[in-house]
C-alpha atoms as a PDB file:
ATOM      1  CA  UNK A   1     127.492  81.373 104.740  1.00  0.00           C
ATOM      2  CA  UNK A   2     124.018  80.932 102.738  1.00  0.00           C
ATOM      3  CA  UNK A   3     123.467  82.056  99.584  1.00  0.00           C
ATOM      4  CA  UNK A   4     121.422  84.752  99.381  1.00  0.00           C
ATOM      5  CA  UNK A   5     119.409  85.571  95.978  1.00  0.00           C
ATOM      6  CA  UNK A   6     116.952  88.645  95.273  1.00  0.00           C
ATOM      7  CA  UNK A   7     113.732  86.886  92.929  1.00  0.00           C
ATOM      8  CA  UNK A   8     114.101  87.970  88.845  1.00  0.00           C
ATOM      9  CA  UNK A   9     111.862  90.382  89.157  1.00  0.00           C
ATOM     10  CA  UNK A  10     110.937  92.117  92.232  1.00  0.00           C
ATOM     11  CA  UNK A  11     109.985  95.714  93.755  1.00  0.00           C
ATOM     12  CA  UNK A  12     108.558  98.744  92.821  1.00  0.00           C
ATOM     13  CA  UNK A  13     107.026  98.819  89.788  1.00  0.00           C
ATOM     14  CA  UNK A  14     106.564 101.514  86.863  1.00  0.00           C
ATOM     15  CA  UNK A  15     103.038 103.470  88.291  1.00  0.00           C
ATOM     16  CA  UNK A  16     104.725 103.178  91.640  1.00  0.00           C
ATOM     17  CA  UNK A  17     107.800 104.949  90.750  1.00  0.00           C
ATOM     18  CA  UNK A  18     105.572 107.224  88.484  1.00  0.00           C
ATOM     19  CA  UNK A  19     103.906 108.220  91.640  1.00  0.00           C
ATOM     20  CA  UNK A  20     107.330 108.583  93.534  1.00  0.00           C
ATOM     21  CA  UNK A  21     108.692 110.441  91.252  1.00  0.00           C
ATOM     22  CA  UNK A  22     105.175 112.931  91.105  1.00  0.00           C
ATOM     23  CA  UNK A  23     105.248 113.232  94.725  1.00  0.00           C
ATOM     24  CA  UNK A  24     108.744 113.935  95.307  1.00  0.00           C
ATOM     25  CA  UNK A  25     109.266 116.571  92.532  1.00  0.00           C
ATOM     26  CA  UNK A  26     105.775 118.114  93.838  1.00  0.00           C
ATOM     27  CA  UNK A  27     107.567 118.354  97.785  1.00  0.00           C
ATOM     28  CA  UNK A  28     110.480 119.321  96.051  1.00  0.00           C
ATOM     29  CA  UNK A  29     108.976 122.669  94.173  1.00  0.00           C
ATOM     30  CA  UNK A  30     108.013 124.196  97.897  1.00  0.00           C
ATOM     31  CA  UNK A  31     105.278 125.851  96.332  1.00  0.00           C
ATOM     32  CA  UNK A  32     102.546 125.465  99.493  1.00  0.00           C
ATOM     33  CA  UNK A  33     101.245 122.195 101.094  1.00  0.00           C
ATOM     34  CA  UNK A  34     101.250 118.736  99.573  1.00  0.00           C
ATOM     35  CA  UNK A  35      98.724 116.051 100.030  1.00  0.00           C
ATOM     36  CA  UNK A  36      97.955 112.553  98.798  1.00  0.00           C
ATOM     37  CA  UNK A  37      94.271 111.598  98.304  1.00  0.00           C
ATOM     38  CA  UNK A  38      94.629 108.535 100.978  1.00  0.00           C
ATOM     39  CA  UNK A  39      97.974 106.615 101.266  1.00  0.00           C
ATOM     40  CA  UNK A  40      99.660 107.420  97.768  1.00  0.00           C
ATOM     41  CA  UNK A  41     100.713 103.760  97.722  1.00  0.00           C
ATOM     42  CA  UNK A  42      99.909 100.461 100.599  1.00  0.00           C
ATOM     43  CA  UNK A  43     103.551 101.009 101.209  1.00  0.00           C
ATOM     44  CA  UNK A  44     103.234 102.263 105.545  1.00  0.00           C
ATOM     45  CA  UNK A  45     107.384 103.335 105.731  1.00  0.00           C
ATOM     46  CA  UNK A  46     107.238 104.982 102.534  1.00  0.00           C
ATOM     47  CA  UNK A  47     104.023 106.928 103.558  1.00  0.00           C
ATOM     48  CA  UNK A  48     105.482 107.842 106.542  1.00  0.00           C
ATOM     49  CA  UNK A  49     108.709 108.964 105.080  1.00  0.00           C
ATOM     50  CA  UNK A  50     106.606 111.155 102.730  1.00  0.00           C
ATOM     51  CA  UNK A  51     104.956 112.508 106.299  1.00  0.00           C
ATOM     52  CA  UNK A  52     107.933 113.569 107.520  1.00  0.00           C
ATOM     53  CA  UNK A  53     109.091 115.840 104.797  1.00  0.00           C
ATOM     54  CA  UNK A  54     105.384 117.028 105.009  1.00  0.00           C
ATOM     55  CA  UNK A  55     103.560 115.292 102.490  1.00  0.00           C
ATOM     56  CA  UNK A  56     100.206 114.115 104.553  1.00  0.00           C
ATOM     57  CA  UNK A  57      97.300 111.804 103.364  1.00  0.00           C
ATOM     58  CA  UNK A  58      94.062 113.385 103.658  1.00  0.00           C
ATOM     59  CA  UNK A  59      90.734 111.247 103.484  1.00  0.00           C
ATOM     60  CA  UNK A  60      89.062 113.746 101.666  1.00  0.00           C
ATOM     61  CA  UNK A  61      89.210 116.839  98.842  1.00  0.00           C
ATOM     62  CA  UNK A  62      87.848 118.918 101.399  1.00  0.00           C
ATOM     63  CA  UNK A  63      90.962 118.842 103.349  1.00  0.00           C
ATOM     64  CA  UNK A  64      93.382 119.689 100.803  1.00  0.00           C
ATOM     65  CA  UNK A  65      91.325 122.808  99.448  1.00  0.00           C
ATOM     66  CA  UNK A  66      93.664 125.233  97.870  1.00  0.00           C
ATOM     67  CA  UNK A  67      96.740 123.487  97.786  1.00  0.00           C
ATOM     68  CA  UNK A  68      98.361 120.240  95.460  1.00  0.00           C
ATOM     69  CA  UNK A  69      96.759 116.979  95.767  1.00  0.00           C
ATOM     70  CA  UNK A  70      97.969 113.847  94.251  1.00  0.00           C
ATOM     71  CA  UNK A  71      95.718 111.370  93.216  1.00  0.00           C
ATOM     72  CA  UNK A  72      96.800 108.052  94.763  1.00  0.00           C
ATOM     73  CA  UNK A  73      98.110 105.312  92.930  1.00  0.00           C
ATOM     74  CA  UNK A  74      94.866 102.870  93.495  1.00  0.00           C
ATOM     75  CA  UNK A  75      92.962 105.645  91.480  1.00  0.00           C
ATOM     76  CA  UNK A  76      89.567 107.107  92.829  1.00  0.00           C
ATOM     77  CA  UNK A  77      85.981 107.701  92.119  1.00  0.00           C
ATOM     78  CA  UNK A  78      85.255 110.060  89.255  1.00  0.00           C
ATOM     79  CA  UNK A  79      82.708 112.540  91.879  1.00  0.00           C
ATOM     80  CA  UNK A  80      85.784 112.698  94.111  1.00  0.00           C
ATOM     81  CA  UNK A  81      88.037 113.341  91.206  1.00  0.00           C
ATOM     82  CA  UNK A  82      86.150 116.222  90.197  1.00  0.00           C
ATOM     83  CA  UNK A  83      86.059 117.777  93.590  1.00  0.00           C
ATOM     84  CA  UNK A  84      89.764 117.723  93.873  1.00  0.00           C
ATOM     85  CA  UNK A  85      89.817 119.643  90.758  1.00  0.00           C
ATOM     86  CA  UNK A  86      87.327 122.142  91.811  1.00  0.00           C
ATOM     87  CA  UNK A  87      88.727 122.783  95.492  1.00  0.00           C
ATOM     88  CA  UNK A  88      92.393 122.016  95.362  1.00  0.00           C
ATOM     89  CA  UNK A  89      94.945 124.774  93.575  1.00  0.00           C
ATOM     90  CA  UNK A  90      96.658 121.505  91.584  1.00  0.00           C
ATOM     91  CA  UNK A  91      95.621 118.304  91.065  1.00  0.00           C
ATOM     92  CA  UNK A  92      98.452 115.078  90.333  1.00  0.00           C
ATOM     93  CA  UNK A  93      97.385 112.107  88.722  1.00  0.00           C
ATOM     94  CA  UNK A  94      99.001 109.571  90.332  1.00  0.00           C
ATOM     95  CA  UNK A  95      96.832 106.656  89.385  1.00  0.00           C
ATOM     96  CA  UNK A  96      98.640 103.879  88.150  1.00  0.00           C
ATOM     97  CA  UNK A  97      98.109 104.249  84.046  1.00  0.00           C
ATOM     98  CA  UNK A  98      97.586  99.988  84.412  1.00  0.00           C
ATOM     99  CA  UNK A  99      94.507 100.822  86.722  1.00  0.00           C
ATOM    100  CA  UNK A 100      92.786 103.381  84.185  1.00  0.00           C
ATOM    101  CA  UNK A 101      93.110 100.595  82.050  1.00  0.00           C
ATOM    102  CA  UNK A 102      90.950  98.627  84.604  1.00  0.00           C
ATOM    103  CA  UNK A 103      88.682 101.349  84.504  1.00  0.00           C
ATOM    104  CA  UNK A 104      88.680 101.631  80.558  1.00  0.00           C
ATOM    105  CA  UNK A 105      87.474  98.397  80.439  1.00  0.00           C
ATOM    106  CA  UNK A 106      84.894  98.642  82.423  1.00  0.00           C
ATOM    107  CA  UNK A 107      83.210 101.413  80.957  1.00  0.00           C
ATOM    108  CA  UNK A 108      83.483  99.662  77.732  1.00  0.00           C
ATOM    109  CA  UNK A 109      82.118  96.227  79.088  1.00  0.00           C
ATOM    110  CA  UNK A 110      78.717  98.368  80.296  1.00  0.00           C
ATOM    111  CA  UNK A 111      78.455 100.275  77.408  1.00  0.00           C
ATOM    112  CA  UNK A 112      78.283  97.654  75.481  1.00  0.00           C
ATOM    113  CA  UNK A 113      75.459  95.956  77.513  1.00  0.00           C
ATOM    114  CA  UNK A 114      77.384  93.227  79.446  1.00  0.00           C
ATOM    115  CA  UNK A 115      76.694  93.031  83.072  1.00  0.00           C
ATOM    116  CA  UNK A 116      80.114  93.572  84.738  1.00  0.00           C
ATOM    117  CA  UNK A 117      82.119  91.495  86.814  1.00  0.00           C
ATOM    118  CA  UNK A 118      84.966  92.979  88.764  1.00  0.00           C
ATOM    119  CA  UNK A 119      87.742  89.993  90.276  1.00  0.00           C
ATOM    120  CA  UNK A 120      89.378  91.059  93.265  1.00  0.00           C
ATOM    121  CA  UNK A 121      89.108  92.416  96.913  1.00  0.00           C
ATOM    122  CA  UNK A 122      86.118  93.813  98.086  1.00  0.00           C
ATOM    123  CA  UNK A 123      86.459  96.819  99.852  1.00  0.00           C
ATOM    124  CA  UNK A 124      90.054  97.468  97.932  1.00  0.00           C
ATOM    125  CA  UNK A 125      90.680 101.346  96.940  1.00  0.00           C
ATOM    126  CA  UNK A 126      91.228 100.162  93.561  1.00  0.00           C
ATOM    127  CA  UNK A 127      87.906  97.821  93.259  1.00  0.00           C
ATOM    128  CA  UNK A 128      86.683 100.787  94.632  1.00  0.00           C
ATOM    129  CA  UNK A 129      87.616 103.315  91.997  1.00  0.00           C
ATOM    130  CA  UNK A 130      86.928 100.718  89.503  1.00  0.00           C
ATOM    131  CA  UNK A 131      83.147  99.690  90.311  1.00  0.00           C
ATOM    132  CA  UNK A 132      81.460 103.902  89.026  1.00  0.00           C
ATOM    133  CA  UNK A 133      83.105 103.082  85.638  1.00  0.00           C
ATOM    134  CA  UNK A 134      80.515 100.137  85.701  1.00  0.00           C
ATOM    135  CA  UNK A 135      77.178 100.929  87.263  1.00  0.00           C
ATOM    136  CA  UNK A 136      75.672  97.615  88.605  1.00  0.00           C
ATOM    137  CA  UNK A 137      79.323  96.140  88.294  1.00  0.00           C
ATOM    138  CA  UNK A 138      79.550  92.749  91.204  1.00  0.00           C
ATOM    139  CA  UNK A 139      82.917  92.224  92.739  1.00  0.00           C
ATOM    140  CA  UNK A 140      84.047  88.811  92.882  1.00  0.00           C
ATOM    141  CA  UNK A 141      86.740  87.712  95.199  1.00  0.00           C
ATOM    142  CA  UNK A 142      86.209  83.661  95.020  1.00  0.00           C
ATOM    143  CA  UNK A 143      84.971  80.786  92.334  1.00  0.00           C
ATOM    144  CA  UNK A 144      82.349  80.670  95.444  1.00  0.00           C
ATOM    145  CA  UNK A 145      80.792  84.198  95.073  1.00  0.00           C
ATOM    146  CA  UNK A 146      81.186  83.609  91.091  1.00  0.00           C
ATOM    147  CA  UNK A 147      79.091  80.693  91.423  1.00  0.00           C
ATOM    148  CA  UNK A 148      76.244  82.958  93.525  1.00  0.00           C
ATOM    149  CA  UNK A 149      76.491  85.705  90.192  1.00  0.00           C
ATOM    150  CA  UNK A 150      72.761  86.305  88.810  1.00  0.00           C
ATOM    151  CA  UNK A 151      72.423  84.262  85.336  1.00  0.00           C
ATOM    152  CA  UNK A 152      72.499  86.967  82.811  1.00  0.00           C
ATOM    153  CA  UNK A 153      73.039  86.982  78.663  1.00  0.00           C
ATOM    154  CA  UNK A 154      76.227  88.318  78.847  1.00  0.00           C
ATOM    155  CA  UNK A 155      78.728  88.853  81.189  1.00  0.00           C
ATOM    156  CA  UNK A 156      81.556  91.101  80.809  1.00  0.00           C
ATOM    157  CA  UNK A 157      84.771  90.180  83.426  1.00  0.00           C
ATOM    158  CA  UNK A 158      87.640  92.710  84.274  1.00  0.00           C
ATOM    159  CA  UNK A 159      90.538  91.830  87.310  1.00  0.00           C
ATOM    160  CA  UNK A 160      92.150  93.761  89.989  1.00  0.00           C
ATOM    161  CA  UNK A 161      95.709  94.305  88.791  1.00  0.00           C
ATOM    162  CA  UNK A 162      97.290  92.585  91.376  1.00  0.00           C
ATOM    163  CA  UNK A 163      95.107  89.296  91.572  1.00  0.00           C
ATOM    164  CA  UNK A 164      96.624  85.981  90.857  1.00  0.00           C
ATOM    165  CA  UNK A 165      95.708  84.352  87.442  1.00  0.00           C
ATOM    166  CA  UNK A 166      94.809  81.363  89.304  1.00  0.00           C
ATOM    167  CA  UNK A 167      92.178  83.486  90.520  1.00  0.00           C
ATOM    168  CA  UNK A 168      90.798  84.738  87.615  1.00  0.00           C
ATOM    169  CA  UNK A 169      90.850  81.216  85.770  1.00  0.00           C
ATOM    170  CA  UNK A 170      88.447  79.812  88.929  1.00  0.00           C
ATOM    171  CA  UNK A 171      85.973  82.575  88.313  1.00  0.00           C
ATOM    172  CA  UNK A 172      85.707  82.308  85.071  1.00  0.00           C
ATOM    173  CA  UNK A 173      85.387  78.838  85.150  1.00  0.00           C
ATOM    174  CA  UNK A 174      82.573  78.952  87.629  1.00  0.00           C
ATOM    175  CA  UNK A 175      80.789  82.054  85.199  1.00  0.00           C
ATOM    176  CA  UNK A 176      80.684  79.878  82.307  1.00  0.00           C
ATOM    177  CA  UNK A 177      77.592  78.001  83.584  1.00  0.00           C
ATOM    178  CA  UNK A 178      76.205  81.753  84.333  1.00  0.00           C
ATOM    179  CA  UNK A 179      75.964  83.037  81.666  1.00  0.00           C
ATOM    180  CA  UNK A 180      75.641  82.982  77.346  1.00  0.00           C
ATOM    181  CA  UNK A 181      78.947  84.753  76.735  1.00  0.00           C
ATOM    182  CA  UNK A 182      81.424  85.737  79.145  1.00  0.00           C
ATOM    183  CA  UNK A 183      84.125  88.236  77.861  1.00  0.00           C
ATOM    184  CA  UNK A 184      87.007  88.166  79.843  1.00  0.00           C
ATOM    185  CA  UNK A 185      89.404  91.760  79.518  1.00  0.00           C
ATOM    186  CA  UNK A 186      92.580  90.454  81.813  1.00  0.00           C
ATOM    187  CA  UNK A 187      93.515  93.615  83.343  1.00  0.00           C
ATOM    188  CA  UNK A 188      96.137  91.750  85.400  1.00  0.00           C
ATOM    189  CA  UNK A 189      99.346  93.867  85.394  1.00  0.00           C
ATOM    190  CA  UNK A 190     102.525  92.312  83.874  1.00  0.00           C
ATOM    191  CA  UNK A 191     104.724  93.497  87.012  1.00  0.00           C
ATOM    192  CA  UNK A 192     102.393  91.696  89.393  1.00  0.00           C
ATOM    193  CA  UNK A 193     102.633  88.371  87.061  1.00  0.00           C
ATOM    194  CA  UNK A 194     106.254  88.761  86.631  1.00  0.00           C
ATOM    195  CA  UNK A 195     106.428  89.404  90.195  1.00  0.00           C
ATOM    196  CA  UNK A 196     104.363  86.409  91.513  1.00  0.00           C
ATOM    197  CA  UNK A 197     105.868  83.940  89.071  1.00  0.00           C
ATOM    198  CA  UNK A 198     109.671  85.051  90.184  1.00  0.00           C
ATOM    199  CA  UNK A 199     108.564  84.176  93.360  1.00  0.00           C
ATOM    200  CA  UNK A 200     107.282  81.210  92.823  1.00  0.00           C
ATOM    201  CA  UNK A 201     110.299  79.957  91.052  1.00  0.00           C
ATOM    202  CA  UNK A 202     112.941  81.088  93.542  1.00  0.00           C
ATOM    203  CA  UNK A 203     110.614  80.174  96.916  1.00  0.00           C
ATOM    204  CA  UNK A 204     110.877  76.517  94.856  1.00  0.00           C
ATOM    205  CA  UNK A 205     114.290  76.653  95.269  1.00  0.00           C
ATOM    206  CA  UNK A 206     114.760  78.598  98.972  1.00  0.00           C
ATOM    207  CA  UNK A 207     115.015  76.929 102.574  1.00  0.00           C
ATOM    208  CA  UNK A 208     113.970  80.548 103.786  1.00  0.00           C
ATOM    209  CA  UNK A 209     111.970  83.032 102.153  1.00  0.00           C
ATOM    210  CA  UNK A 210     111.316  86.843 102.791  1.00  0.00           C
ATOM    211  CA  UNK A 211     108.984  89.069 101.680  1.00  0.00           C
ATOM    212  CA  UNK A 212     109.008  92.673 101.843  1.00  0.00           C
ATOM    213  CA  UNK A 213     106.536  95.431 101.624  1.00  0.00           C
ATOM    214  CA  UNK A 214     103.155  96.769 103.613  1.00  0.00           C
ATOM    215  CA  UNK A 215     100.839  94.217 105.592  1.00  0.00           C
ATOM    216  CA  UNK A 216      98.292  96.300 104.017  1.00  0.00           C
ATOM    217  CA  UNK A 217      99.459  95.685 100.003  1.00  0.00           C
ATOM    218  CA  UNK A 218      97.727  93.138  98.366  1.00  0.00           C
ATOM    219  CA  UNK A 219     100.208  92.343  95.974  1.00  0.00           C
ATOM    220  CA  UNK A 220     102.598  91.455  98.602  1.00  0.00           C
ATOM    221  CA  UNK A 221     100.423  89.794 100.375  1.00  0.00           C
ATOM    222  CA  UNK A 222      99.984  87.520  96.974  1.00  0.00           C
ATOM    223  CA  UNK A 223     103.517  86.957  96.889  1.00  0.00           C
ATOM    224  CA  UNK A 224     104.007  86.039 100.649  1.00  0.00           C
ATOM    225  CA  UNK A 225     100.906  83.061  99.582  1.00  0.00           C
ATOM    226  CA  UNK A 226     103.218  82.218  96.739  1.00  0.00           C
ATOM    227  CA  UNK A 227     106.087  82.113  98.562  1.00  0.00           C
ATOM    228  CA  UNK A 228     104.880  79.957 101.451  1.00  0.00           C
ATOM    229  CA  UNK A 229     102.915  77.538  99.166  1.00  0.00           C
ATOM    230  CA  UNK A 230     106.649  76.773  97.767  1.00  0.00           C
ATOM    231  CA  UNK A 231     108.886  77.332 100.886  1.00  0.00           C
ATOM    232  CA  UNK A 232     107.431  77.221 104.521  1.00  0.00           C
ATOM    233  CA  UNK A 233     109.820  79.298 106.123  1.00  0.00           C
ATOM    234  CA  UNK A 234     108.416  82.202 104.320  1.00  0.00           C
ATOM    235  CA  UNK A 235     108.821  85.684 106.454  1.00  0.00           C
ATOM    236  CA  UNK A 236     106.403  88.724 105.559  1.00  0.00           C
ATOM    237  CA  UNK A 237     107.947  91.850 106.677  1.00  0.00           C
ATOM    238  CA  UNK A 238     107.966  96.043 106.600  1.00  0.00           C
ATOM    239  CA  UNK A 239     111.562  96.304 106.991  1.00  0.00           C
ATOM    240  CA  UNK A 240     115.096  95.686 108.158  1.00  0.00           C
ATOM    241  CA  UNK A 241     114.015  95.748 111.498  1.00  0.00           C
ATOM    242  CA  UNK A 242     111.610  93.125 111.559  1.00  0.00           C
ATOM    243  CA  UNK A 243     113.975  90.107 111.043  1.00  0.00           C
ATOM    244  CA  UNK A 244     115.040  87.438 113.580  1.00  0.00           C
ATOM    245  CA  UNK A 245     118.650  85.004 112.759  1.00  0.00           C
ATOM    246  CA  UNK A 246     116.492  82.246 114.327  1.00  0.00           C
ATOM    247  CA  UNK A 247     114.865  82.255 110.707  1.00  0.00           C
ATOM    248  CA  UNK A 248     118.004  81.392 108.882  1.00  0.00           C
ATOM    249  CA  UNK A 249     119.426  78.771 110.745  1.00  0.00           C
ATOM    250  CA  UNK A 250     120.686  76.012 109.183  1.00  0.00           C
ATOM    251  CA  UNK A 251     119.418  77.853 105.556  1.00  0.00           C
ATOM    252  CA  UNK A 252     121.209  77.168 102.322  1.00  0.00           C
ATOM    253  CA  UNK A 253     119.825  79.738  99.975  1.00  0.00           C
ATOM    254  CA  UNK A 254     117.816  82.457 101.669  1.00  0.00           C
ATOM    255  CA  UNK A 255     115.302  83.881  98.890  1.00  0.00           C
ATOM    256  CA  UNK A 256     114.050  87.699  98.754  1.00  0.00           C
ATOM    257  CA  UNK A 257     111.103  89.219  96.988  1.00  0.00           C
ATOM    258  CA  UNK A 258     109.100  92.525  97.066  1.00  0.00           C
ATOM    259  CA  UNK A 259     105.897  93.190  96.461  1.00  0.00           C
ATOM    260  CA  UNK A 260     105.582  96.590  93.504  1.00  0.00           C
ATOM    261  CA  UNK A 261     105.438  99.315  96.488  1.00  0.00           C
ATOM    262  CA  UNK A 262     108.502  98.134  97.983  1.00  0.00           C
ATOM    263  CA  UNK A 263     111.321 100.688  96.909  1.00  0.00           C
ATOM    264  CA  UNK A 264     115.055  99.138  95.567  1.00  0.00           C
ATOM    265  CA  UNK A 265     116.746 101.088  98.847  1.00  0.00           C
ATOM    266  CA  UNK A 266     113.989  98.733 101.019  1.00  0.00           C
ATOM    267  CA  UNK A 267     115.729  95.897  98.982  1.00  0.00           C
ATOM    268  CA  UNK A 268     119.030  96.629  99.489  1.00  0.00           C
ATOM    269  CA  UNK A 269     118.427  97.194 103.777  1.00  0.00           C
ATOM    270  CA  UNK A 270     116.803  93.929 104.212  1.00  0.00           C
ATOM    271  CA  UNK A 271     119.362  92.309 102.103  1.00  0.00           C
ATOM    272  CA  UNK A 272     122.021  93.440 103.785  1.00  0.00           C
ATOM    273  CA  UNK A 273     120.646  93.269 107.196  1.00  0.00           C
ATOM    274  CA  UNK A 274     120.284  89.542 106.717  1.00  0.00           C
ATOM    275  CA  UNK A 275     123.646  89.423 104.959  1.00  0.00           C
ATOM    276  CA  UNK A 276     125.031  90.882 108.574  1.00  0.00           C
ATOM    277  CA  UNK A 277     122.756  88.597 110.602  1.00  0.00           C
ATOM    278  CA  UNK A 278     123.473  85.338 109.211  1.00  0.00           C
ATOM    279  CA  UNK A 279     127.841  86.457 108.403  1.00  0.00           C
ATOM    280  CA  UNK A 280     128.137  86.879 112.100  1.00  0.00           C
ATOM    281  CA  UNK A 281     127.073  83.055 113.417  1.00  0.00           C
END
């Protein structure tokens, strides 16, 4: 039978569980409806698990008026922050206290006259809440667009939490020539290094590699590029369900990370799934 090891450090991480834990004690108190401000976390099975006891995601303040609303993890824009708190009977800050530290540094980068880069995904709910803190803020997703940034005196560089150093260290390589002084805030959270660098040393030593969490979370996504630079019989998946014994045929050690939305009981199910899948040849 093949081994099977779990990465170092994998899974849900501490603003994740923060938000769990908001959420679920907010359901729990029955005191009228329950809403998340978009998809509390890119997690789709834990979202809809949090449907079915009631706990919707609503796309706007508007919807939610006069009952609790929890900010979602990815944070949001101060204007829609302060209708939530003028329409909605409670408010939850679920944003992940790493994030406001994103968003900290941005404010401080403008204020202090440097014109603001933000690394990561354009289009991202947390890029998103990010770029108001830093009016005329550019996002930069590539050493490419880095290389396209207007030449200014200073620039002023803050990252997505879950980009990949590598990242970072292109872009700010390719700034360099850009600009006078470039002041780089790394805003990359520890989880998502300890998470991608856990991967990267188990998927080194893997013949089969899963990873688990949303299609739609970038961090997993990150890890599943780790993983299949290293190992390529590297899986992506939601859950349990989702695996096939074909992928662990002839394996010797079959490797398992999660990306920071992916629950410990999400762990466990896939773990033992493949434990039953690959006991029964």
């Amino acid at each position: 039978m093949p081994e099977i090891r779990i990465a170092s450090e994998a899974g849900a991480c501490y603003g994740v569980e923060r938000a769990l834990g908001l959420v679920e004690a907010a359901a729990d108190e029955r005191a009228g409806a329950v809403h998340t401000l978009g998809p509390l976390i890119h997690n789709p099975r834990v979202v809809a698990g949090l449907a079915a006891r009631g706990v919707d995601a609503v796309s706007s303040p508007e919807e939610a008026a006069g009952d609790t609303l929890l900010l979602r993890t990815h944070g949001t824009v101060p204007d829609e922050e302060a209708r939530a708190r003028e329409l909605c009977a409670r408010v939850l800050d679920a944003t992940c206290p790493f994030v406001k530290k994103v968003h900290q540094a941005a404010e401080r980068l403008s204020r202090e006259g440097y014109q603001v880069v933000v690394v990561g995904e354009a289009g991202h709910p947390e890029v998103e809440a990010t770029l108001p803190h830093a009016p005329g803020a550019i996002v930069v997703g590539s050493a490419e667009e880095a290389a396209r940034v207007p030449h200014a005196r200073k620039v002023g560089v803050v990252v997505q939490t879950t980009a990949r150093r590598a990242l970072l260290a292109e872009v700010v390589g390719a700034l360099l020539g850009r600009a006078e002084e470039v002041r780089v805030i790394n805003t990359i959270c520890e989880a998502t290094s300890g998470h991608q660098a856990a991967a990267d040393e188990l998927a080194s030593e893997a013949d089969v590699m899963v990873v688990i969490g949303g299609r739609n979370s970038a961090n997993t996504t990150r890890l599943a590029e780790i993983s299949a630079a290293r190992c390529p019989r590297t899986h992506h998946v939601e859950g349990d369900d989702e695996l096939d014994a074909s992928w662990f045929e002839g394996a010797g050690v079959i490797g398992i990370t999660a990306g920071a939305s992916t629950p410990a009981s999400q762990i466990e199910a896939v773990r033992s799934a493949i434990e039953r899948l690959v006991g029964g040849r």
